[in-house]
C-alpha atoms as a PDB file:
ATOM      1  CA  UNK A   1     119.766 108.835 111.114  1.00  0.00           C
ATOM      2  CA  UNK A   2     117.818 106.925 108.436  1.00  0.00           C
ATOM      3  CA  UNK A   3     117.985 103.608 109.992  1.00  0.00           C
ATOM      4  CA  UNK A   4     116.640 105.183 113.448  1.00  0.00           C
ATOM      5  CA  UNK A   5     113.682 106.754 111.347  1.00  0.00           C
ATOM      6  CA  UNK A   6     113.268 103.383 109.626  1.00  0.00           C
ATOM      7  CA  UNK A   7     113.006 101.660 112.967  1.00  0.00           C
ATOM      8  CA  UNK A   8     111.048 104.568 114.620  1.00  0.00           C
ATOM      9  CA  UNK A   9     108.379 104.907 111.275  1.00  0.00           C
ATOM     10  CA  UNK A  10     108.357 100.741 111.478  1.00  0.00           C
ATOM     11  CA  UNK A  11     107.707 100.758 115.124  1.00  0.00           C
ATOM     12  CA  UNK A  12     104.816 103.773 115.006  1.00  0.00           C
ATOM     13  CA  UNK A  13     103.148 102.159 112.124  1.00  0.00           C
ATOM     14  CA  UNK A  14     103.116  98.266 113.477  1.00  0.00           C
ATOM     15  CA  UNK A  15     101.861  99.165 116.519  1.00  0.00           C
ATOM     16  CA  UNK A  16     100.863 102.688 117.292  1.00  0.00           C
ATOM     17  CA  UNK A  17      98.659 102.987 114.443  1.00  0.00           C
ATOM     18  CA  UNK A  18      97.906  99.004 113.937  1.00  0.00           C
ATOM     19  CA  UNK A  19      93.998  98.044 113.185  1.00  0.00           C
ATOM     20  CA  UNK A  20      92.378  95.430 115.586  1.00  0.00           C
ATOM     21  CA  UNK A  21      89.965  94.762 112.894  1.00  0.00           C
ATOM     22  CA  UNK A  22      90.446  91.822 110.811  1.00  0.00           C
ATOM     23  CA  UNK A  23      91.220  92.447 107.370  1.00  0.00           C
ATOM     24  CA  UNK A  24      88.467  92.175 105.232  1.00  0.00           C
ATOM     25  CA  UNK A  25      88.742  89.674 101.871  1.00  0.00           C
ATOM     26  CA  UNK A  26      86.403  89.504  99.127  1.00  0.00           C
ATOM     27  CA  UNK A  27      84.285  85.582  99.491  1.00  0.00           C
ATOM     28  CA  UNK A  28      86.173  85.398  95.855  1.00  0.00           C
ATOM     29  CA  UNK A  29      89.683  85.646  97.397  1.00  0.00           C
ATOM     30  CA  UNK A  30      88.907  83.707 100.357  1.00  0.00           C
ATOM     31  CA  UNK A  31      87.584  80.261  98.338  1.00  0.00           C
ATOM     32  CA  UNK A  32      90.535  81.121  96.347  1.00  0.00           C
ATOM     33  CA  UNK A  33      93.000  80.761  99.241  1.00  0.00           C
ATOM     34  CA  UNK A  34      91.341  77.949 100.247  1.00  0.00           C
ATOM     35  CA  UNK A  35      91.730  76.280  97.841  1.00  0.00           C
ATOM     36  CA  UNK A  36      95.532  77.035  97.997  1.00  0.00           C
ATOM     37  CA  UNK A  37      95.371  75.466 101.116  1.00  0.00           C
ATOM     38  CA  UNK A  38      95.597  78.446 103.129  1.00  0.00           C
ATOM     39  CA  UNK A  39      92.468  78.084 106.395  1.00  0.00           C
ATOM     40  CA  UNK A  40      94.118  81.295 108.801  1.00  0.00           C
ATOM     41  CA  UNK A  41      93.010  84.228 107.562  1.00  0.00           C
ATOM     42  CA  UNK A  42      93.360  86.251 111.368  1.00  0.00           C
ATOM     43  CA  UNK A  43      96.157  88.252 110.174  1.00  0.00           C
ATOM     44  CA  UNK A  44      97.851  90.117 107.510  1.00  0.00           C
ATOM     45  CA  UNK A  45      99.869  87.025 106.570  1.00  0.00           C
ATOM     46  CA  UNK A  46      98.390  84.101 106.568  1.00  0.00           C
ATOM     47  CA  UNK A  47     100.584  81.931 109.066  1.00  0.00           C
ATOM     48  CA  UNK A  48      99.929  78.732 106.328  1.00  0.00           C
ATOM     49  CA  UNK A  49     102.258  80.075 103.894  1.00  0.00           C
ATOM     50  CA  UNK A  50     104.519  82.790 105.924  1.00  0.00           C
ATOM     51  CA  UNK A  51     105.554  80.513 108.497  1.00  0.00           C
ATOM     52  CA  UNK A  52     109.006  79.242 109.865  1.00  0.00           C
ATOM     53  CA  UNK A  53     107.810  75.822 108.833  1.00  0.00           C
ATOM     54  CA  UNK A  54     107.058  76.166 105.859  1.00  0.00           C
ATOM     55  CA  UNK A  55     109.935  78.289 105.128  1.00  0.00           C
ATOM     56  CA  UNK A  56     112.858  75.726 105.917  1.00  0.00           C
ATOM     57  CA  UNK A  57     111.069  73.394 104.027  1.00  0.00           C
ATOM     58  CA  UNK A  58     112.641  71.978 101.008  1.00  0.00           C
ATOM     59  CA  UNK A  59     109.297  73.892  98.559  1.00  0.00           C
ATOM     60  CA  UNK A  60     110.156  76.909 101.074  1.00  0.00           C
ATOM     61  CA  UNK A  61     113.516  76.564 100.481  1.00  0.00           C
ATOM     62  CA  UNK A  62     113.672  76.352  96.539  1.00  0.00           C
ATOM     63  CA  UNK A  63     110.709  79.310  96.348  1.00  0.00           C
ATOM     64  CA  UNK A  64     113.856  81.539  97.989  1.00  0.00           C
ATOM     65  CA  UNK A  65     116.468  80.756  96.471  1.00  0.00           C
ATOM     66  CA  UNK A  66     114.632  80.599  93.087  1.00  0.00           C
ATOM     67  CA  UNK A  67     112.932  83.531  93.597  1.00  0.00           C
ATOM     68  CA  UNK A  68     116.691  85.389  94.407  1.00  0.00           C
ATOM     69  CA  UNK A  69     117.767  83.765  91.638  1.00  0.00           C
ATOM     70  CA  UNK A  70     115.456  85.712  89.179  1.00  0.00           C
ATOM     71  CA  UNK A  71     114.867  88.929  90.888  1.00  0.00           C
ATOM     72  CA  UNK A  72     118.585  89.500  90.413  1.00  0.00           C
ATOM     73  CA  UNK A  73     118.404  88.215  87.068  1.00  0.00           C
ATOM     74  CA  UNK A  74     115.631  90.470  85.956  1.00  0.00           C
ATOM     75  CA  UNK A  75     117.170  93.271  88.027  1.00  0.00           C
ATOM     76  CA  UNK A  76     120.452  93.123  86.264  1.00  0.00           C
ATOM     77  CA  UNK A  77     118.834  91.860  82.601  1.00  0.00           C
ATOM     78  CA  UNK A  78     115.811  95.207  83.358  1.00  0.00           C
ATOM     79  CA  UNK A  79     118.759  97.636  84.120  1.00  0.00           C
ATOM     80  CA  UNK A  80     117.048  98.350  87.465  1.00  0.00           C
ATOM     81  CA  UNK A  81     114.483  97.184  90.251  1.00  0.00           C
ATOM     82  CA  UNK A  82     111.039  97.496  89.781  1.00  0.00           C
ATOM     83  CA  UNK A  83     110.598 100.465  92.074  1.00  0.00           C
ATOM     84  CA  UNK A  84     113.754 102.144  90.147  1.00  0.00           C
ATOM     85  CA  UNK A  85     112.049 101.351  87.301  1.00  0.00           C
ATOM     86  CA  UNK A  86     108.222 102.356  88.274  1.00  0.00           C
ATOM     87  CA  UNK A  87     108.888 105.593  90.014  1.00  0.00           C
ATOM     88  CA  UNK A  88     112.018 107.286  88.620  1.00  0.00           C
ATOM     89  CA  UNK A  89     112.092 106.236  85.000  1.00  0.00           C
ATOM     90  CA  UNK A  90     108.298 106.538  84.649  1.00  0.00           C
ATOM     91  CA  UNK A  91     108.374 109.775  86.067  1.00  0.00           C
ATOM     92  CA  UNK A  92     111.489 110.905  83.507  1.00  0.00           C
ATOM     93  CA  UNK A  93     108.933 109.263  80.743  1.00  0.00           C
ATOM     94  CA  UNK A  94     111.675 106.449  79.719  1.00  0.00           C
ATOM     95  CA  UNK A  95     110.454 103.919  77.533  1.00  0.00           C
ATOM     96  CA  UNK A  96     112.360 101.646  78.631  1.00  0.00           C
ATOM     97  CA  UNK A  97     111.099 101.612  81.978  1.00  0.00           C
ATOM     98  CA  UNK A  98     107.243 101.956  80.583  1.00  0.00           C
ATOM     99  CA  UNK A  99     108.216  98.337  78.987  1.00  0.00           C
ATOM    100  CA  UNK A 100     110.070  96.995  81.812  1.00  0.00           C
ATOM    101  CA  UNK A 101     106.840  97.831  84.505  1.00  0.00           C
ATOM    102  CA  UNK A 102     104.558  96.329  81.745  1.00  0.00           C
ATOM    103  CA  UNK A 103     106.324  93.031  81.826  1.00  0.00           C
ATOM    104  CA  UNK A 104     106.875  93.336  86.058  1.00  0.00           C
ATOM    105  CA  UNK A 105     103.012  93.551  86.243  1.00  0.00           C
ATOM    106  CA  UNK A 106     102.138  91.090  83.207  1.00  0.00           C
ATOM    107  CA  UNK A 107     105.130  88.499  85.042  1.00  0.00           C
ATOM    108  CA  UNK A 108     103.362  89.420  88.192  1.00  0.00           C
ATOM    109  CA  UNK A 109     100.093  88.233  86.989  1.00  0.00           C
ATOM    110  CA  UNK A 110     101.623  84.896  84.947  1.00  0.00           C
ATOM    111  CA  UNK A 111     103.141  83.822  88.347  1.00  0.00           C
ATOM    112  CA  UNK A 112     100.248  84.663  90.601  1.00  0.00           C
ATOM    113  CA  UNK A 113      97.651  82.681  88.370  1.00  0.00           C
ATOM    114  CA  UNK A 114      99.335  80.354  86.655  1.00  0.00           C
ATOM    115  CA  UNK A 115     103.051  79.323  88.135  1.00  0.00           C
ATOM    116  CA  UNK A 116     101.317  79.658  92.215  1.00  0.00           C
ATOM    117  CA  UNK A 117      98.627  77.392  91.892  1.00  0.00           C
ATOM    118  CA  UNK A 118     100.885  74.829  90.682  1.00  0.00           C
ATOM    119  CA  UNK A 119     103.228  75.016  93.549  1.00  0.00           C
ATOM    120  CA  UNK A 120     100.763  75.147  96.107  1.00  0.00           C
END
């Protein structure tokens, strides 16, 4: 029953209720991703990063397996996910998880604007 409402929600939201509008991006962002590299900006992924190309390429590749690597690190080393972590332990007011979303969103901002433009 959950995976049929998981499908069904999926389907209803991706195209039922999808917006023909392009997405709208601050000039900011989009000389930033430019300057990544990225030109497409038609969608809600931009096809120079998210596609099958670029993914079984040797950067795409290491990014994945790298990336699994330290999502289950940080799971296991975190004692939970991030949304384990965000939702129920902030809402039992566990300090633990109040430190372990801190670093997520301070690892989350290292990555996106320090470790990301050196990769791409």
């Amino acid at each position: 029953m959950f995976l049929t409402g998981t499908v069904l929600g999926g389907f209803i939201a991706g195209w039922l209720f999808q917006n023909p509008d392009a997405i709208q991006l601050s000039s900011n962002t989009i000389s930033d991703l430019k300057d990544l590299g990225i030109k497409d900006f038609s969608g809600m992924i931009p096809e120079d990063v998210f596609s099958v190309e670029n993914l079984t390429s040797i950067q795409g590749i290491v990014i994945m397996v790298l990336g699994g690597f330290l999502v289950g690190f940080g799971t296991r080393y975190a004692g939970g996910c991030t949304s384990g972590h965000a939702i129920s332990g902030l809402a039992d007011l566990q300090l633990a998880s109040l430190i372990a979303v801190v670093g997520f969103f301070a690892g989350g901002l290292i990555i996106t604007h320090l470790v990301l433009p050196i990769i791409f």
